[in-house]
C-alpha atoms as a PDB file:
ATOM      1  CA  UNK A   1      47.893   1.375 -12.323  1.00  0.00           C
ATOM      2  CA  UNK A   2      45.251   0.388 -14.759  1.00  0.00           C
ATOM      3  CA  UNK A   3      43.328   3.087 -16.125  1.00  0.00           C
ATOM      4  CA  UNK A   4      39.343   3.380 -15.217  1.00  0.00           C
ATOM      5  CA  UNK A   5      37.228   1.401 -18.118  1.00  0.00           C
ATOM      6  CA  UNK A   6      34.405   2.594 -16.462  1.00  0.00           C
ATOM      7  CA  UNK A   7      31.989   5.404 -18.556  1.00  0.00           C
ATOM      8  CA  UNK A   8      32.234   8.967 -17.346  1.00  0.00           C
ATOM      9  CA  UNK A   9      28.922   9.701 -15.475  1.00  0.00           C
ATOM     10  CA  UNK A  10      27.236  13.479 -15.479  1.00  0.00           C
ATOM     11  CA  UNK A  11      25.912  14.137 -11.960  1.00  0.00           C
ATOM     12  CA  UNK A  12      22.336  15.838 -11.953  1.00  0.00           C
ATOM     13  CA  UNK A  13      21.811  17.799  -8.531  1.00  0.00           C
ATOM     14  CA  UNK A  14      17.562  18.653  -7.973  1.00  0.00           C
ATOM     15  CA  UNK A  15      16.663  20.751  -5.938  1.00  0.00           C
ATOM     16  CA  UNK A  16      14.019  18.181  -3.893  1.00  0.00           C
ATOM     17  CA  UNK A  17      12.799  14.517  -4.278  1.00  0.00           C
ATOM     18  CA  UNK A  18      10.207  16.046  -6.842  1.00  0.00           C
ATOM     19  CA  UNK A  19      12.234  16.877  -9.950  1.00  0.00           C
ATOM     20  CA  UNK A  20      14.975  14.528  -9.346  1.00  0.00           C
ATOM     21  CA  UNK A  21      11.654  11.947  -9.937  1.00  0.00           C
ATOM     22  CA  UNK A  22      10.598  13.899 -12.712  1.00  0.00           C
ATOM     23  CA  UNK A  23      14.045  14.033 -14.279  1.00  0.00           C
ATOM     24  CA  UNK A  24      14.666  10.419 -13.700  1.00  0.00           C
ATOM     25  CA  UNK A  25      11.234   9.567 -15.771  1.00  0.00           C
ATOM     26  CA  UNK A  26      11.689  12.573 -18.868  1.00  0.00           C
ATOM     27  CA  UNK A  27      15.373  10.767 -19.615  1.00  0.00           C
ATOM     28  CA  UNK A  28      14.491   7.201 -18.643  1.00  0.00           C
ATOM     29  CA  UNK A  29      16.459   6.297 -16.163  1.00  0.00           C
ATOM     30  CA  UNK A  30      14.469   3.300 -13.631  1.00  0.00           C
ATOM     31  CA  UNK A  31      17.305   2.119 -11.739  1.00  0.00           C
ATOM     32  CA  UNK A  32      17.199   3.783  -8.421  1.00  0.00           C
ATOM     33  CA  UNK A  33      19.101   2.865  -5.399  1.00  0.00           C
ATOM     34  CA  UNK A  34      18.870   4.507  -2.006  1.00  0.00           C
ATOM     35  CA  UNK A  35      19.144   8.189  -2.493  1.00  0.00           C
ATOM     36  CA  UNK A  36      19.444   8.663  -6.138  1.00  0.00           C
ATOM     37  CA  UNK A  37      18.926   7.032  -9.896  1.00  0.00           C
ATOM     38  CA  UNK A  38      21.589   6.095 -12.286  1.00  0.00           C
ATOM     39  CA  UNK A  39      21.981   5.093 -16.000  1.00  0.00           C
ATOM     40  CA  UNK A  40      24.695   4.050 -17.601  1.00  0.00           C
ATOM     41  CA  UNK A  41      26.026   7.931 -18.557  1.00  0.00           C
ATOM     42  CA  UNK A  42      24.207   9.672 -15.729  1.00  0.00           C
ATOM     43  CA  UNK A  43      23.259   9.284 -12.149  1.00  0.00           C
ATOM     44  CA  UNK A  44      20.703  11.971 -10.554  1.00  0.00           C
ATOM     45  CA  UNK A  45      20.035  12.474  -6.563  1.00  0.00           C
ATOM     46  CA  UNK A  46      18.332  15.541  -4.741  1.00  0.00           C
ATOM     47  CA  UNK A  47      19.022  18.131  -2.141  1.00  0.00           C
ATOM     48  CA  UNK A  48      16.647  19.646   0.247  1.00  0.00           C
ATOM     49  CA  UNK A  49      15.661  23.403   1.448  1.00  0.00           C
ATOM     50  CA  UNK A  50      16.403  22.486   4.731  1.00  0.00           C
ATOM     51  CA  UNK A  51      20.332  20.583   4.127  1.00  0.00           C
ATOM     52  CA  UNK A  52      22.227  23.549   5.727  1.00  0.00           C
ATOM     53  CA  UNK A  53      21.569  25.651   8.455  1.00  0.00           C
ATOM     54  CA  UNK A  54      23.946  28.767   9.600  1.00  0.00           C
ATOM     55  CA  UNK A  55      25.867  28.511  12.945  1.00  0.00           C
ATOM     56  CA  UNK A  56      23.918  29.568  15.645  1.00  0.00           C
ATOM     57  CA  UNK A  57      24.809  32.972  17.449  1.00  0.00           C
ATOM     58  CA  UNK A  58      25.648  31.279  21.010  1.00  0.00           C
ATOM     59  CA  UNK A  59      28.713  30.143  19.089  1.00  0.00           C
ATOM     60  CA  UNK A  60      30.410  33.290  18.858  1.00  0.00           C
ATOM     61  CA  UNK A  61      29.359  34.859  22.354  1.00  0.00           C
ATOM     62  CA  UNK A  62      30.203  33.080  25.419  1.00  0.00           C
ATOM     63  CA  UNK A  63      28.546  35.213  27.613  1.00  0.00           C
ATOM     64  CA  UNK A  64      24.410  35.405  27.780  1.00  0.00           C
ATOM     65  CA  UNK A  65      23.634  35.855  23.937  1.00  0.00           C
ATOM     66  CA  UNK A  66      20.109  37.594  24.885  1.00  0.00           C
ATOM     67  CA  UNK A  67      21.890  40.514  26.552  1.00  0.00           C
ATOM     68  CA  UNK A  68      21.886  44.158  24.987  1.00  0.00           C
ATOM     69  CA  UNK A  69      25.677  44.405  26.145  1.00  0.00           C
ATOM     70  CA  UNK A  70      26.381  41.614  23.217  1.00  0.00           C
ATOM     71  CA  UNK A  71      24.083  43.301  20.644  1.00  0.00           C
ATOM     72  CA  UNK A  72      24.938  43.478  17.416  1.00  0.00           C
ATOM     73  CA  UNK A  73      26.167  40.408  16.701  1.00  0.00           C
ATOM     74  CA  UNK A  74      28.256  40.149  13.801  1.00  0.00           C
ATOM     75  CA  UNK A  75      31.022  37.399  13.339  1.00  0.00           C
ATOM     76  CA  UNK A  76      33.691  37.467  11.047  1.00  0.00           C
ATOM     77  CA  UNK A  77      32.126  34.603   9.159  1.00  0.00           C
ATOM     78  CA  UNK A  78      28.548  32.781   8.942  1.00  0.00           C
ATOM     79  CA  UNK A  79      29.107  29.423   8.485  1.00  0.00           C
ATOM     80  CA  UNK A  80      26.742  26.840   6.760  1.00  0.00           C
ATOM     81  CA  UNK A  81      26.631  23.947   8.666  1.00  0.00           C
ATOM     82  CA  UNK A  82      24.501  20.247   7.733  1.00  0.00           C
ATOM     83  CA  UNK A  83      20.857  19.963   9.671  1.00  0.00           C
ATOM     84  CA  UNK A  84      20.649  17.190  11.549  1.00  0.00           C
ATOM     85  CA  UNK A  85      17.492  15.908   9.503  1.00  0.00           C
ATOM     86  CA  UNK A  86      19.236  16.050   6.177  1.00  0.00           C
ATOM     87  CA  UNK A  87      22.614  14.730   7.070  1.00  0.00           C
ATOM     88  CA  UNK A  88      22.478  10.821   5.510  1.00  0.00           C
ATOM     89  CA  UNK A  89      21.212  11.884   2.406  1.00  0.00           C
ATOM     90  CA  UNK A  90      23.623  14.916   2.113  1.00  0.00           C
ATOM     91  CA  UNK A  91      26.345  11.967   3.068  1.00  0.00           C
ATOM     92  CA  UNK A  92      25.173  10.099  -0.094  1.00  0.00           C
ATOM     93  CA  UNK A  93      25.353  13.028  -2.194  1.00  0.00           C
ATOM     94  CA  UNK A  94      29.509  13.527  -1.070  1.00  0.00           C
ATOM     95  CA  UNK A  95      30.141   9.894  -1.831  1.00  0.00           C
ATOM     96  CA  UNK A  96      28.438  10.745  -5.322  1.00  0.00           C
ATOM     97  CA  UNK A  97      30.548  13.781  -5.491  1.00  0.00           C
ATOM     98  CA  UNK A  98      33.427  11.677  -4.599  1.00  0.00           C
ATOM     99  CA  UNK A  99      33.144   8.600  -7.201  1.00  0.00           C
ATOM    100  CA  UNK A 100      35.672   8.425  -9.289  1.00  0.00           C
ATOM    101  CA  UNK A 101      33.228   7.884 -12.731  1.00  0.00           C
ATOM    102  CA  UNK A 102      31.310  11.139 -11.471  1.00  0.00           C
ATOM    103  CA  UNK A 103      33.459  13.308 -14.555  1.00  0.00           C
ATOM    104  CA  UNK A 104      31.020  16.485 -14.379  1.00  0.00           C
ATOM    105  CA  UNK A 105      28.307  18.114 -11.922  1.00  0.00           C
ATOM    106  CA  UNK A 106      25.392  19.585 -13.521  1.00  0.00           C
ATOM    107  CA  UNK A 107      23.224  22.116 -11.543  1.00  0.00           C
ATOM    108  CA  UNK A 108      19.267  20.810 -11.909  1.00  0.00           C
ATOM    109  CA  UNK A 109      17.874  23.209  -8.706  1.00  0.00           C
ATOM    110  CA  UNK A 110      15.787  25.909  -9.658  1.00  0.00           C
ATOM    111  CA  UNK A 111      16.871  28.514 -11.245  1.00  0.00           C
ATOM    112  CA  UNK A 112      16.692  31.471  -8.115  1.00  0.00           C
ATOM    113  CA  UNK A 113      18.810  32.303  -5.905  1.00  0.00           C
ATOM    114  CA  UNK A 114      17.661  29.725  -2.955  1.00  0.00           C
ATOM    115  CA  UNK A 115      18.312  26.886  -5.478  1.00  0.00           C
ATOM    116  CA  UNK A 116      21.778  28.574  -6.365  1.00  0.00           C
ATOM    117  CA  UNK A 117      22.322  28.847  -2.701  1.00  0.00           C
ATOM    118  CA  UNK A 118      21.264  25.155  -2.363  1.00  0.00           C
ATOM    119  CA  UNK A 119      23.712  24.088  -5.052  1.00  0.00           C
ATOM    120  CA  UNK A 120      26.610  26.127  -4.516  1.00  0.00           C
ATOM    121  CA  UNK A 121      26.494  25.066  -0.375  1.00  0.00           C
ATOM    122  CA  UNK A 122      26.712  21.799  -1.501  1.00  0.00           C
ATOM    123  CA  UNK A 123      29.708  22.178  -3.729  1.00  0.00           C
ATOM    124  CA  UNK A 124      31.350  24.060  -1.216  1.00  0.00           C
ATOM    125  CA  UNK A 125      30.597  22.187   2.380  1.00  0.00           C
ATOM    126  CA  UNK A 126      32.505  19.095   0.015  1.00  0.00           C
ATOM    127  CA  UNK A 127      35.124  20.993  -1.635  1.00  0.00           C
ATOM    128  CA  UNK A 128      34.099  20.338  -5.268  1.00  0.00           C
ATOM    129  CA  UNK A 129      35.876  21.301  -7.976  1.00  0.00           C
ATOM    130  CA  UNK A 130      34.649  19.076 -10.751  1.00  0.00           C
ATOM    131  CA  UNK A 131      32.914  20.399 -14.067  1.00  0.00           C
ATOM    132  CA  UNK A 132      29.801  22.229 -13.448  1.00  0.00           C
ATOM    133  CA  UNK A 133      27.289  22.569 -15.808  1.00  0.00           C
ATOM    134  CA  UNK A 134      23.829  23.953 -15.800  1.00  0.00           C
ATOM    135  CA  UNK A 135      20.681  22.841 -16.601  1.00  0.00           C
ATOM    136  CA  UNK A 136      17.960  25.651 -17.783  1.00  0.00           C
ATOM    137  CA  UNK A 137      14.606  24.047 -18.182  1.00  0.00           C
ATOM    138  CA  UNK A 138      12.231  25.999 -20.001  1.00  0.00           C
ATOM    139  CA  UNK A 139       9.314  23.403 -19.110  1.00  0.00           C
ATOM    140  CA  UNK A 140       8.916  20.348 -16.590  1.00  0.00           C
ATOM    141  CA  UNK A 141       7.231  18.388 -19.280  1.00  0.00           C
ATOM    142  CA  UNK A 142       8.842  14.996 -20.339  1.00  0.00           C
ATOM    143  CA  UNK A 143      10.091  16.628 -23.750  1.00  0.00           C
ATOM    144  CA  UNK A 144      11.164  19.868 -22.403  1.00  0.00           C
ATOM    145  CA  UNK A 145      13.662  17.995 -19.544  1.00  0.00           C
ATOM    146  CA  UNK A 146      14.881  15.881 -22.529  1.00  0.00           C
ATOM    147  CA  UNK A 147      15.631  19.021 -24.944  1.00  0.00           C
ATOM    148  CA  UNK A 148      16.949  20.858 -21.653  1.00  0.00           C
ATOM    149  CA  UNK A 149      19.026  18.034 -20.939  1.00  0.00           C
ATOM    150  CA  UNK A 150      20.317  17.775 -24.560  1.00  0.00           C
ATOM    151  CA  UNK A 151      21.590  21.855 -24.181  1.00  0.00           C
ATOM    152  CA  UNK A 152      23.671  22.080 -20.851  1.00  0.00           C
ATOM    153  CA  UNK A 153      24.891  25.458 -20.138  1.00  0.00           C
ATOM    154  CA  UNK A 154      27.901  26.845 -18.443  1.00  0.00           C
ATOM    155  CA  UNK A 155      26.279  28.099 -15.182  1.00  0.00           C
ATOM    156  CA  UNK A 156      28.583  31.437 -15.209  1.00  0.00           C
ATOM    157  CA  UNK A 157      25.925  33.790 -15.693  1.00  0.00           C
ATOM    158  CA  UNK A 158      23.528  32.085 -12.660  1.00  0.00           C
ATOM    159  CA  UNK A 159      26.649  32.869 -10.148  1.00  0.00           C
ATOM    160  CA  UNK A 160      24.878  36.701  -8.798  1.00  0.00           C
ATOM    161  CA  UNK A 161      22.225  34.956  -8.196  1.00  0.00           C
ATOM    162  CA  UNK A 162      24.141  32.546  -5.591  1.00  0.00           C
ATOM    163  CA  UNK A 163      25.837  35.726  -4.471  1.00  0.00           C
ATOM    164  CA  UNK A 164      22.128  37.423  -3.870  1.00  0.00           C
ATOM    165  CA  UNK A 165      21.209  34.043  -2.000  1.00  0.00           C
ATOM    166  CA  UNK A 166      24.311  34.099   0.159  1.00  0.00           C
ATOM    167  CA  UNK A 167      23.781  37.756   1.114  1.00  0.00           C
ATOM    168  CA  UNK A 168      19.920  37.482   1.583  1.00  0.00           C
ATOM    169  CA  UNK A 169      21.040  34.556   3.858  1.00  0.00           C
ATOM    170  CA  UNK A 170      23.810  36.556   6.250  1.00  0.00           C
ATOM    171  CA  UNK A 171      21.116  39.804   6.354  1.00  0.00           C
ATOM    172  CA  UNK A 172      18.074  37.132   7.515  1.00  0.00           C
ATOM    173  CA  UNK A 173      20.565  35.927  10.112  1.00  0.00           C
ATOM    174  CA  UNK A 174      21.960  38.840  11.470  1.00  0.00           C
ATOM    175  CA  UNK A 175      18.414  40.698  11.199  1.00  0.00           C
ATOM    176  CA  UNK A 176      17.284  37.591  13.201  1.00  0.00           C
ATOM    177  CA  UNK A 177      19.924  37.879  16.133  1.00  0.00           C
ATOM    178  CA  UNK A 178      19.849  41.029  16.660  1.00  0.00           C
ATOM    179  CA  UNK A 179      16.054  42.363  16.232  1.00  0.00           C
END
Protein backbone atom coordinates (compact mmCIF):
# COMPACT_ATOMS: atom_id res chain seq x y z
CA UNK A 1 0.00 0.00 0.00
CA UNK A 2 1.27 3.30 -1.19
CA UNK A 3 1.46 5.86 1.31
CA UNK A 4 -0.99 9.14 1.02
CA UNK A 5 1.02 12.05 -1.06
CA UNK A 6 -1.74 14.05 -0.34
CA UNK A 7 -1.09 17.37 2.24
CA UNK A 8 -2.47 17.00 5.73
CA UNK A 9 -5.58 19.32 5.91
CA UNK A 10 -6.65 21.22 9.43
CA UNK A 11 -10.45 21.04 9.70
CA UNK A 12 -12.06 24.45 10.91
CA UNK A 13 -15.59 23.72 12.59
CA UNK A 14 -17.89 27.43 12.84
CA UNK A 15 -20.32 27.62 14.68
CA UNK A 16 -22.97 28.93 11.67
CA UNK A 17 -22.72 29.84 7.91
CA UNK A 18 -21.58 33.39 9.22
CA UNK A 19 -18.03 32.90 10.49
CA UNK A 20 -17.23 29.94 8.50
CA UNK A 21 -17.75 32.94 5.54
CA UNK A 22 -15.85 35.22 7.48
CA UNK A 23 -13.06 32.75 8.16
CA UNK A 24 -12.96 31.60 4.63
CA UNK A 25 -12.35 35.47 3.46
CA UNK A 26 -9.67 36.62 6.67
CA UNK A 27 -7.33 33.41 5.41
CA UNK A 28 -8.19 33.46 1.71
CA UNK A 29 -9.56 30.57 0.93
CA UNK A 30 -12.35 31.05 -2.44
CA UNK A 31 -12.82 27.59 -3.34
CA UNK A 32 -16.06 26.49 -1.90
CA UNK A 33 -17.95 23.44 -2.73
CA UNK A 34 -21.31 22.42 -1.32
CA UNK A 35 -21.14 22.73 2.38
CA UNK A 36 -17.75 24.00 3.10
CA UNK A 37 -14.37 25.84 1.63
CA UNK A 38 -11.03 24.31 1.19
CA UNK A 39 -7.38 25.38 0.46
CA UNK A 40 -4.73 23.47 -0.12
CA UNK A 41 -3.74 23.03 3.95
CA UNK A 42 -7.22 23.70 5.27
CA UNK A 43 -10.82 23.05 4.56
CA UNK A 44 -13.58 24.98 6.79
CA UNK A 45 -17.53 24.01 6.97
CA UNK A 46 -20.20 25.11 9.68
CA UNK A 47 -22.56 23.67 12.19
CA UNK A 48 -25.85 25.00 13.24
CA UNK A 49 -27.73 25.77 16.76
CA UNK A 50 -30.33 23.66 15.76
CA UNK A 51 -28.01 20.16 14.43
CA UNK A 52 -29.02 18.08 17.53
CA UNK A 53 -31.99 17.76 19.36
CA UNK A 54 -32.41 15.44 22.70
CA UNK A 55 -34.67 12.31 22.51
CA UNK A 56 -38.02 13.08 23.14
CA UNK A 57 -39.66 11.86 26.53
CA UNK A 58 -42.39 9.48 24.76
CA UNK A 59 -39.30 7.37 24.15
CA UNK A 60 -38.75 6.24 27.50
CA UNK A 61 -42.51 5.91 28.72
CA UNK A 62 -44.78 3.72 26.90
CA UNK A 63 -47.67 4.54 28.66
CA UNK A 64 -49.49 8.24 28.30
CA UNK A 65 -46.35 10.56 28.86
CA UNK A 66 -48.80 13.54 30.06
CA UNK A 67 -49.92 11.53 33.09
CA UNK A 68 -48.88 12.53 36.78
CA UNK A 69 -48.44 8.64 37.46
CA UNK A 70 -45.20 8.92 34.96
CA UNK A 71 -43.95 12.23 36.47
CA UNK A 72 -40.69 12.79 36.94
CA UNK A 73 -39.22 11.66 34.11
CA UNK A 74 -35.72 10.93 34.29
CA UNK A 75 -33.91 8.34 31.96
CA UNK A 76 -30.76 6.86 32.51
CA UNK A 77 -29.36 8.77 29.58
CA UNK A 78 -30.40 11.93 27.32
CA UNK A 79 -29.41 11.28 24.09
CA UNK A 80 -28.51 13.88 21.32
CA UNK A 81 -29.98 12.92 18.34
CA UNK A 82 -29.59 14.87 14.45
CA UNK A 83 -32.78 17.36 13.57
CA UNK A 84 -34.28 16.51 10.69
CA UNK A 85 -33.54 20.08 9.12
CA UNK A 86 -29.83 19.87 9.68
CA UNK A 87 -29.16 16.31 8.77
CA UNK A 88 -27.38 16.69 4.98
CA UNK A 89 -25.17 19.21 6.04
CA UNK A 90 -24.26 17.44 9.37
CA UNK A 91 -23.73 14.30 6.76
CA UNK A 92 -21.13 16.47 4.94
CA UNK A 93 -19.45 17.45 7.98
CA UNK A 94 -18.87 13.27 8.96
CA UNK A 95 -17.54 12.65 5.49
CA UNK A 96 -15.13 15.71 6.30
CA UNK A 97 -14.45 14.16 9.60
CA UNK A 98 -13.89 10.98 7.84
CA UNK A 99 -11.31 12.00 4.91
CA UNK A 100 -8.38 10.54 5.19
CA UNK A 101 -6.17 14.11 4.53
CA UNK A 102 -8.42 15.65 7.42
CA UNK A 103 -4.99 15.18 10.03
CA UNK A 104 -6.45 17.63 12.84
CA UNK A 105 -9.95 19.24 13.95
CA UNK A 106 -9.81 22.69 15.11
CA UNK A 107 -12.74 24.09 17.22
CA UNK A 108 -13.85 27.71 15.42
CA UNK A 109 -17.58 27.89 17.43
CA UNK A 110 -17.83 30.44 19.88
CA UNK A 111 -16.22 30.36 22.69
CA UNK A 112 -19.46 29.53 25.42
CA UNK A 113 -20.71 26.79 26.40
CA UNK A 114 -23.59 26.37 23.53
CA UNK A 115 -20.73 26.54 20.95
CA UNK A 116 -18.72 23.92 23.13
CA UNK A 117 -21.87 21.95 23.26
CA UNK A 118 -22.21 22.41 19.45
CA UNK A 119 -18.67 21.19 18.87
CA UNK A 120 -18.22 18.54 21.24
CA UNK A 121 -21.92 16.85 19.94
CA UNK A 122 -20.46 16.79 16.80
CA UNK A 123 -17.28 15.02 17.69
CA UNK A 124 -19.11 12.69 19.63
CA UNK A 125 -22.49 11.72 17.47
CA UNK A 126 -19.25 10.65 14.80
CA UNK A 127 -16.90 9.13 17.12
CA UNK A 128 -13.93 11.49 16.54
CA UNK A 129 -10.86 11.07 17.88
CA UNK A 130 -8.58 13.11 15.68
CA UNK A 131 -6.40 16.16 16.94
CA UNK A 132 -8.39 18.92 18.31
CA UNK A 133 -7.28 22.19 18.45
CA UNK A 134 -8.82 25.46 19.36
CA UNK A 135 -9.23 28.54 17.89
CA UNK A 136 -9.53 31.77 20.38
CA UNK A 137 -10.34 34.82 18.37
CA UNK A 138 -9.83 37.91 20.09
CA UNK A 139 -11.54 39.93 17.08
CA UNK A 140 -13.67 38.97 13.86
CA UNK A 141 -11.68 41.40 11.85
CA UNK A 142 -9.72 40.04 8.77
CA UNK A 143 -6.29 40.46 10.74
CA UNK A 144 -7.43 39.26 14.02
CA UNK A 145 -8.84 35.64 12.33
CA UNK A 146 -5.41 35.54 10.57
CA UNK A 147 -3.24 36.16 13.91
CA UNK A 148 -5.91 33.80 15.72
CA UNK A 149 -5.43 31.34 13.16
CA UNK A 150 -1.59 31.63 13.28
CA UNK A 151 -1.86 30.72 17.46
CA UNK A 152 -4.08 27.49 17.77
CA UNK A 153 -4.60 26.42 21.23
CA UNK A 154 -5.09 23.13 22.91
CA UNK A 155 -8.84 23.39 23.75
CA UNK A 156 -8.25 21.64 27.36
CA UNK A 157 -9.12 24.48 29.36
CA UNK A 158 -12.66 25.25 27.19
CA UNK A 159 -13.78 21.47 28.23
CA UNK A 160 -16.12 22.90 31.71
CA UNK A 161 -17.55 24.89 29.60
CA UNK A 162 -18.90 21.85 27.32
CA UNK A 163 -19.58 20.16 30.63
CA UNK A 164 -21.78 23.45 31.79
CA UNK A 165 -23.50 23.19 28.21
CA UNK A 166 -24.23 19.49 28.56
CA UNK A 167 -25.70 19.94 32.05
CA UNK A 168 -27.64 23.23 31.24
CA UNK A 169 -28.95 20.99 28.37
CA UNK A 170 -30.24 17.70 30.58
CA UNK A 171 -31.75 20.42 33.43
CA UNK A 172 -33.74 22.44 30.32
CA UNK A 173 -34.99 19.00 29.31
CA UNK A 174 -35.97 17.47 32.30
CA UNK A 175 -37.34 20.98 33.68
CA UNK A 176 -39.28 20.88 30.34
CA UNK A 177 -40.93 17.31 30.81
CA UNK A 178 -41.77 17.47 33.89
CA UNK A 179 -43.04 21.22 34.73
Amino acid sequence: MKPSTKTPKLLLIADNSGAAITLAKALGIARQTKGYYESENTVITHASAQMFTMREPASFIVEDIYSFINLPVIPDRLDLLPSEASKDHLNIIGQLLKRDDISAICNACRETPDGEFLFHGIMRHFRCHKPVGRLRLGAMTEEGIRQSFSNLSAPSDAAVLNEAAIWRAQINWLDDTNC
